[in-house]
C-alpha atoms as a PDB file:
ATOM      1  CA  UNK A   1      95.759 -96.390 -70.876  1.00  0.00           C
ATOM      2  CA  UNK A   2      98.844 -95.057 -71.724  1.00  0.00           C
ATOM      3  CA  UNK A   3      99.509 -91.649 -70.318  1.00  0.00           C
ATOM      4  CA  UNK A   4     102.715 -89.312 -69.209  1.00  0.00           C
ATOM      5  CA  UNK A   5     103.166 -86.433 -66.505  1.00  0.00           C
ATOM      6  CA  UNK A   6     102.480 -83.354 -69.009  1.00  0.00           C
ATOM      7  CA  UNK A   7     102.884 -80.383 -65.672  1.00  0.00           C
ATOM      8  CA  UNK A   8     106.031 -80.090 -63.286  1.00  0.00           C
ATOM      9  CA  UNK A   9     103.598 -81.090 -60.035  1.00  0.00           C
ATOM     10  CA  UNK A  10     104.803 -79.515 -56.829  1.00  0.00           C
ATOM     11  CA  UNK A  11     104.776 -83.400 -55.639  1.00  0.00           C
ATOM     12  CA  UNK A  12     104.954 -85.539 -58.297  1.00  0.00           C
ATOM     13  CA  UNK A  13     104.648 -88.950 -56.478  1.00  0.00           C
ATOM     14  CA  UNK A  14     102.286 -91.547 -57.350  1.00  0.00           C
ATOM     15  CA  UNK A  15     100.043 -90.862 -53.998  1.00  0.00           C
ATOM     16  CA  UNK A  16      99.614 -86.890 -54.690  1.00  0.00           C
ATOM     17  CA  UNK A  17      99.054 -87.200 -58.592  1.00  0.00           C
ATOM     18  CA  UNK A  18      96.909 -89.920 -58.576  1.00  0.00           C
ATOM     19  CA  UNK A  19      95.281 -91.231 -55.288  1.00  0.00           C
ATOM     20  CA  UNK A  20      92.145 -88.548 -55.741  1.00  0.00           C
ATOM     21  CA  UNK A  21      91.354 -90.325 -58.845  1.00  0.00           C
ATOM     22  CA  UNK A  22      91.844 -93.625 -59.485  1.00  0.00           C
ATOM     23  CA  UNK A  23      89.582 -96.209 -57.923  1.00  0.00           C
ATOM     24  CA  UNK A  24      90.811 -98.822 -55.230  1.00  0.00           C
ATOM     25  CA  UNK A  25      91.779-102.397 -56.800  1.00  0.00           C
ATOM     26  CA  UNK A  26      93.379-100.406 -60.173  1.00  0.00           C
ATOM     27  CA  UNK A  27      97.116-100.227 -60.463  1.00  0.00           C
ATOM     28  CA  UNK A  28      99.855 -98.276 -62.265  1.00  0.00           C
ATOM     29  CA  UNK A  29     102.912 -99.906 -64.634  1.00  0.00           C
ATOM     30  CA  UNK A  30     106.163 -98.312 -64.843  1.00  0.00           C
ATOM     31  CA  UNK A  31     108.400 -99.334 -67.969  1.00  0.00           C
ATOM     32  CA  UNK A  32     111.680-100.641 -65.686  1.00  0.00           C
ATOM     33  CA  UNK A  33     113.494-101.042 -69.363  1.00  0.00           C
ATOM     34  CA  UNK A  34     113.220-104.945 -68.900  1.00  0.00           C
ATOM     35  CA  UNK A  35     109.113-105.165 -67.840  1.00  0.00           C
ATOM     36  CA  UNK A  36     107.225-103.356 -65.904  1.00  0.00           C
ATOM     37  CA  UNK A  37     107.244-102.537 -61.871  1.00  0.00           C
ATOM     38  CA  UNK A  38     103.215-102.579 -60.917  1.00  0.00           C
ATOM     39  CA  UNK A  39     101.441-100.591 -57.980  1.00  0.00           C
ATOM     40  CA  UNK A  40      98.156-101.527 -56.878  1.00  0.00           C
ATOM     41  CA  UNK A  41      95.801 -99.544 -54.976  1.00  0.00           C
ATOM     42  CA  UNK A  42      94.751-101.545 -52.217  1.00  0.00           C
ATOM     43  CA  UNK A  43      90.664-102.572 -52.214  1.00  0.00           C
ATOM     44  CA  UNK A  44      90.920-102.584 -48.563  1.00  0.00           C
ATOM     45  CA  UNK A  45      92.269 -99.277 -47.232  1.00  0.00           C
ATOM     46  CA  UNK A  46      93.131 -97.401 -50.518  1.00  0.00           C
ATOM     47  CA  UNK A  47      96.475 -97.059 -50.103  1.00  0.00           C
ATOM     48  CA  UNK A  48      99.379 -97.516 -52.614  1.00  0.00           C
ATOM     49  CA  UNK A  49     102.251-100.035 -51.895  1.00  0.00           C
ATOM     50  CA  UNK A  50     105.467 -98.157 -53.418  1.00  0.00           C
ATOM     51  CA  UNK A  51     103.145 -94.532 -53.315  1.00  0.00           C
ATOM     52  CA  UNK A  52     105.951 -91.864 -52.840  1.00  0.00           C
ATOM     53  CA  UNK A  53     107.452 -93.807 -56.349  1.00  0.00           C
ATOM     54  CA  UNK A  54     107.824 -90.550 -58.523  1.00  0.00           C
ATOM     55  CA  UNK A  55     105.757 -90.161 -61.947  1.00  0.00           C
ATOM     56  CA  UNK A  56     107.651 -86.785 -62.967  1.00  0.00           C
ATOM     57  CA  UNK A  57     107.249 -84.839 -66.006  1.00  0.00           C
ATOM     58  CA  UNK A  58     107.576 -86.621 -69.748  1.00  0.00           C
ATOM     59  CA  UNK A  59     107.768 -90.253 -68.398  1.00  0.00           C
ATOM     60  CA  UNK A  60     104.852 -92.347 -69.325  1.00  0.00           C
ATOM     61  CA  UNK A  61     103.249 -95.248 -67.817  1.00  0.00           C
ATOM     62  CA  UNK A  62     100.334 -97.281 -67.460  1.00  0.00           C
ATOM     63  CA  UNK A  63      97.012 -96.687 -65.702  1.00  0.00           C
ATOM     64  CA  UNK A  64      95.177 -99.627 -65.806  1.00  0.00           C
ATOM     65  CA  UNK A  65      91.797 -99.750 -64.746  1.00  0.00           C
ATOM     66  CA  UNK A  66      89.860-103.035 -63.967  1.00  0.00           C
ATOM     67  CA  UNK A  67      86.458-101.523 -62.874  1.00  0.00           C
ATOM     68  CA  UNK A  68      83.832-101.123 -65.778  1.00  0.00           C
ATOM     69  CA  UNK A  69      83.721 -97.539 -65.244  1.00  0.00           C
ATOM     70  CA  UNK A  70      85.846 -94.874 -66.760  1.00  0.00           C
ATOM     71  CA  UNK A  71      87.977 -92.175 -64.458  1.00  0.00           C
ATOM     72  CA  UNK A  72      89.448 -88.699 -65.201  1.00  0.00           C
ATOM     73  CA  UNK A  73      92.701 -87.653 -63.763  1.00  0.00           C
ATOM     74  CA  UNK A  74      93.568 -84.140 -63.944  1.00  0.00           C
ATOM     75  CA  UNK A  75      97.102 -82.874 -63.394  1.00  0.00           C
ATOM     76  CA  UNK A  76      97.914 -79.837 -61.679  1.00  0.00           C
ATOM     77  CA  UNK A  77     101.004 -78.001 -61.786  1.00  0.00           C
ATOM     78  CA  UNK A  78     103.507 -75.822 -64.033  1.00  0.00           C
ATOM     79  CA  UNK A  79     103.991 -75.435 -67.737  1.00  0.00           C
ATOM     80  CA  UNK A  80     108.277 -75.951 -68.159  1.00  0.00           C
ATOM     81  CA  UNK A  81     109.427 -73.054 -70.285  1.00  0.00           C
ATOM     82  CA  UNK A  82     112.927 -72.761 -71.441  1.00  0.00           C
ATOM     83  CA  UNK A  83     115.118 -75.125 -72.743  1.00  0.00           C
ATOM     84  CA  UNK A  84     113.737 -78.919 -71.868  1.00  0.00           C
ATOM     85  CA  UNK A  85     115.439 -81.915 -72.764  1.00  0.00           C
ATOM     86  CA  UNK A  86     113.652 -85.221 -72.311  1.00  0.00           C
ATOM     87  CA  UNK A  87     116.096 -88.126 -72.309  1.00  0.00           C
ATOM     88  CA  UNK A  88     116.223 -90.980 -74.505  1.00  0.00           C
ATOM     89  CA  UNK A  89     118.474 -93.384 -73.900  1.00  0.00           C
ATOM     90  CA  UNK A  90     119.284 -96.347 -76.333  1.00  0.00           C
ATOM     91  CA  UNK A  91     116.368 -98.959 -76.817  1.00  0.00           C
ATOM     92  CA  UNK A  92     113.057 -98.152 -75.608  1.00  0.00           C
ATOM     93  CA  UNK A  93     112.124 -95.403 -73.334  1.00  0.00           C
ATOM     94  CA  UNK A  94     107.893 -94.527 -72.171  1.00  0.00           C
ATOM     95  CA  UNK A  95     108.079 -90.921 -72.820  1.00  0.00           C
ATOM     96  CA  UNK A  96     105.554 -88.375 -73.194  1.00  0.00           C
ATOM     97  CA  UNK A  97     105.849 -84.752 -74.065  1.00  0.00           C
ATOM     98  CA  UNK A  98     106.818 -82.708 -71.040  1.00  0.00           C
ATOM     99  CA  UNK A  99     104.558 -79.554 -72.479  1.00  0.00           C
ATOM    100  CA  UNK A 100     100.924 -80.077 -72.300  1.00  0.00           C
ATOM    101  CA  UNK A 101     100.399 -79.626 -76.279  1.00  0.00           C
ATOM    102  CA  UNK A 102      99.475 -82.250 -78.904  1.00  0.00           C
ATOM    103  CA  UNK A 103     101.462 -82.375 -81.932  1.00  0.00           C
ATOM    104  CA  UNK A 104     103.505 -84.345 -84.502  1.00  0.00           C
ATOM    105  CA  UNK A 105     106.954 -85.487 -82.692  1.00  0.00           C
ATOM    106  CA  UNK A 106     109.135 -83.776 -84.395  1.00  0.00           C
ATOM    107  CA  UNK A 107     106.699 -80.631 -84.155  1.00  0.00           C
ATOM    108  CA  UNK A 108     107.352 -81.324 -80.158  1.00  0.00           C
ATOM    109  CA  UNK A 109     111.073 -81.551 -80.583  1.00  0.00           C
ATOM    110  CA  UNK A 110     112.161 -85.336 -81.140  1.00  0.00           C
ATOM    111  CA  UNK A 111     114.739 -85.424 -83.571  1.00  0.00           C
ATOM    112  CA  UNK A 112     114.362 -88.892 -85.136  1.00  0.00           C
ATOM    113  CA  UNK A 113     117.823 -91.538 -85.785  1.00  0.00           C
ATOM    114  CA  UNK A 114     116.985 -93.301 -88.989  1.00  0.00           C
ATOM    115  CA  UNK A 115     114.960 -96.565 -87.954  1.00  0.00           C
ATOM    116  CA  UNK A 116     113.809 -95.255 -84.333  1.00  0.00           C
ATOM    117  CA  UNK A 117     110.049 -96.154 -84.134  1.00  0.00           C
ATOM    118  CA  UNK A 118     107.250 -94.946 -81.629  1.00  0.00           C
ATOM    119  CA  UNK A 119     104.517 -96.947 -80.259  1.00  0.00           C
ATOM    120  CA  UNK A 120     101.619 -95.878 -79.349  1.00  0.00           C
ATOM    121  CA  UNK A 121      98.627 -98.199 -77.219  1.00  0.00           C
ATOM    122  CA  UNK A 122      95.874 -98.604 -78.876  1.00  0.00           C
ATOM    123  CA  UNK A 123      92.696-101.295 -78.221  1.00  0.00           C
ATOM    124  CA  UNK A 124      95.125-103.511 -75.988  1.00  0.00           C
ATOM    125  CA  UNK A 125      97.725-103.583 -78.766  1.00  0.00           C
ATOM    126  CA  UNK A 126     100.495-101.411 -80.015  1.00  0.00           C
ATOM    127  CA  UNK A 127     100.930 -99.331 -83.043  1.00  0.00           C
ATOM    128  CA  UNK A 128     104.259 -98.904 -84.889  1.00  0.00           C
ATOM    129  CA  UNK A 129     105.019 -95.830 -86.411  1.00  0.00           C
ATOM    130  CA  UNK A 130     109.068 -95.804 -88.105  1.00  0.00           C
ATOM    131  CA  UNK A 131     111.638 -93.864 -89.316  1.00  0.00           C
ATOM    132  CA  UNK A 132     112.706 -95.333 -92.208  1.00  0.00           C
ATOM    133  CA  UNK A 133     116.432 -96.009 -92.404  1.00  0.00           C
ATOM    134  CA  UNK A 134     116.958 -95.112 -96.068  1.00  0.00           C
ATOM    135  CA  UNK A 135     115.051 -92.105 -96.377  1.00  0.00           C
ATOM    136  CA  UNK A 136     114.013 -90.613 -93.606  1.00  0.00           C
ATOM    137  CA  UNK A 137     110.137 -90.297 -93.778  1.00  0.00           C
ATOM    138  CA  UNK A 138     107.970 -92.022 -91.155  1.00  0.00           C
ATOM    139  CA  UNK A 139     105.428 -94.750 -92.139  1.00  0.00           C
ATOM    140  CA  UNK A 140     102.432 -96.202 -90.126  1.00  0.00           C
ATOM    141  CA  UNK A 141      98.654 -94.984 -90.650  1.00  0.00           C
ATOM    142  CA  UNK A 142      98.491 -91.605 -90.178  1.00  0.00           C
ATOM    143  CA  UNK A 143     101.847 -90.593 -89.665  1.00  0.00           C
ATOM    144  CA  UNK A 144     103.256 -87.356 -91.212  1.00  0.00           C
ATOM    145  CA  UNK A 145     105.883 -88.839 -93.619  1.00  0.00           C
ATOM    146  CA  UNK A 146     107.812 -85.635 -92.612  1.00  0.00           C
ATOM    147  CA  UNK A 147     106.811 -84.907 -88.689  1.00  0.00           C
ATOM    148  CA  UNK A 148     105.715 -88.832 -87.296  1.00  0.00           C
ATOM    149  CA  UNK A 149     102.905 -89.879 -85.566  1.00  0.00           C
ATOM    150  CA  UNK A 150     100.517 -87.341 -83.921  1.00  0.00           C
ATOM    151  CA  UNK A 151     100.678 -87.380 -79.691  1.00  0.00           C
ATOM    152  CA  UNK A 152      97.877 -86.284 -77.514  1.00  0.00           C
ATOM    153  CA  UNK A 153      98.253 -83.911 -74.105  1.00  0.00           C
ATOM    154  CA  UNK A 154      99.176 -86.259 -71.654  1.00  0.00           C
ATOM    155  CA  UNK A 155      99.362 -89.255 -73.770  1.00  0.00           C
ATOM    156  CA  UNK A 156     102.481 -91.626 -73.157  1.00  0.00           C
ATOM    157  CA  UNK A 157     104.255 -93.792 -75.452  1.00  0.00           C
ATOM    158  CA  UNK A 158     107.369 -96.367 -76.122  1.00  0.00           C
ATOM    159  CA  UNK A 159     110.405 -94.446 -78.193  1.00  0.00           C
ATOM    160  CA  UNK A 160     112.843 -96.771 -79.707  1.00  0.00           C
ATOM    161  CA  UNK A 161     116.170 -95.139 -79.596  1.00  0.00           C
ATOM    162  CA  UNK A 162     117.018 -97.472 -82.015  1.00  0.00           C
ATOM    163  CA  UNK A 163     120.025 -95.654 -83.922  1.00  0.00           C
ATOM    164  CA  UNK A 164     121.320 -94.214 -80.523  1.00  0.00           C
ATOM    165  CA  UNK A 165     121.376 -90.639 -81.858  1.00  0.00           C
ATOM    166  CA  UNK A 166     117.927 -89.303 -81.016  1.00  0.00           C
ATOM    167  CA  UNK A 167     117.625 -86.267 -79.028  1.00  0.00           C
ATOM    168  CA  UNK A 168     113.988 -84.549 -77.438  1.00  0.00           C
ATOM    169  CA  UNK A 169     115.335 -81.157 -76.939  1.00  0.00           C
ATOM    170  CA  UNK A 170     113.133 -78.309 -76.915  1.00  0.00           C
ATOM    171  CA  UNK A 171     113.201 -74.366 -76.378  1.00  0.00           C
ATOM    172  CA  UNK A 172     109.521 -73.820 -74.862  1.00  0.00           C
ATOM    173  CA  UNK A 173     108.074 -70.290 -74.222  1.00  0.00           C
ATOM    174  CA  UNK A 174     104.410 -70.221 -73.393  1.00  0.00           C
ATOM    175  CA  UNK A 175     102.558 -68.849 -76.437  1.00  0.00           C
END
């Protein structure tokens, strides 16, 4: 599963944010922007090797759970207000919103180069959403042609800063 940080935890390491949920013997991937770095929950004594790595707010990354049974993880922490910018630099970046709301991408304040792309994990594959280069509208099933693809709370994906001119700036007041 593909998820993101959507609070700012008051400890936002991999030990405090996840250790009360996720099983022994799963692990966690973070995007290194060549592969991935893996931590494993030990089956032994349920510890993680690399467990003060940070997971902070709007960078995604993989849970991956090899049990048969399905967890919950629930994040505690603060909604950012204000003005938040969420990097991007050029190529691909695991992002998620940094506000726990769902919404179109451009509704959550990515402002698109012409042929960046998002994609989102879905049944052990990927889906591509773009921004066409010629005119500006963004293809892939159910993508807004005007807004993009539609992101869950908490839900991480790949942004390909393609152009080199996106931006993920956004002025946030709790409504």
């Amino acid at each position: 599963t593909l998820v993101n940080t959507p609070l700012v935890p008051s400890n936002d390491t991999l030990t405090n944010l996840l250790d009360a949920y996720v099983p022994a013997g799963n692990s966690v991937l973070i995007f290194n922007g060549a592969g991935y770095t893996t931590f494993i929950k030990d089956e032994f004594d349920s510890t993680w090797n690399g467990g003060n790595t940070p997971l902070p707010n709007g960078k995604g990354y993989f849970i991956r759970n090899l049990s048969t049974t399905p967890f919950t993880v629930t994040y505690v922490g603060d909604v950012p207000t204000g003005n938040i910018t969420n990097a991007l630099a050029p190529g691909y970046n695991l992002v998620g919103s940094k506000v726990p709301q769902a919404g179109f991408v451009e509704d959550l304040g990515i402002a698109p180069g012409l042929g960046d792309s998002v994609l989102k994990y879905r049944n052990g594959g990927f889906v591509t959403y773009i921004n066409d280069e010629f005119d500006n509208t963004w293809s892939g099933a159910g993508a807004d042609a005007n807004k993009g693809p539609s992101v869950a709370v908490g839900e991480g994906f790949f942004y390909r800063n393609l152009a080199n001119t996106a931006t993920w700036v956004r002025n946030f007041t709790i409504p």
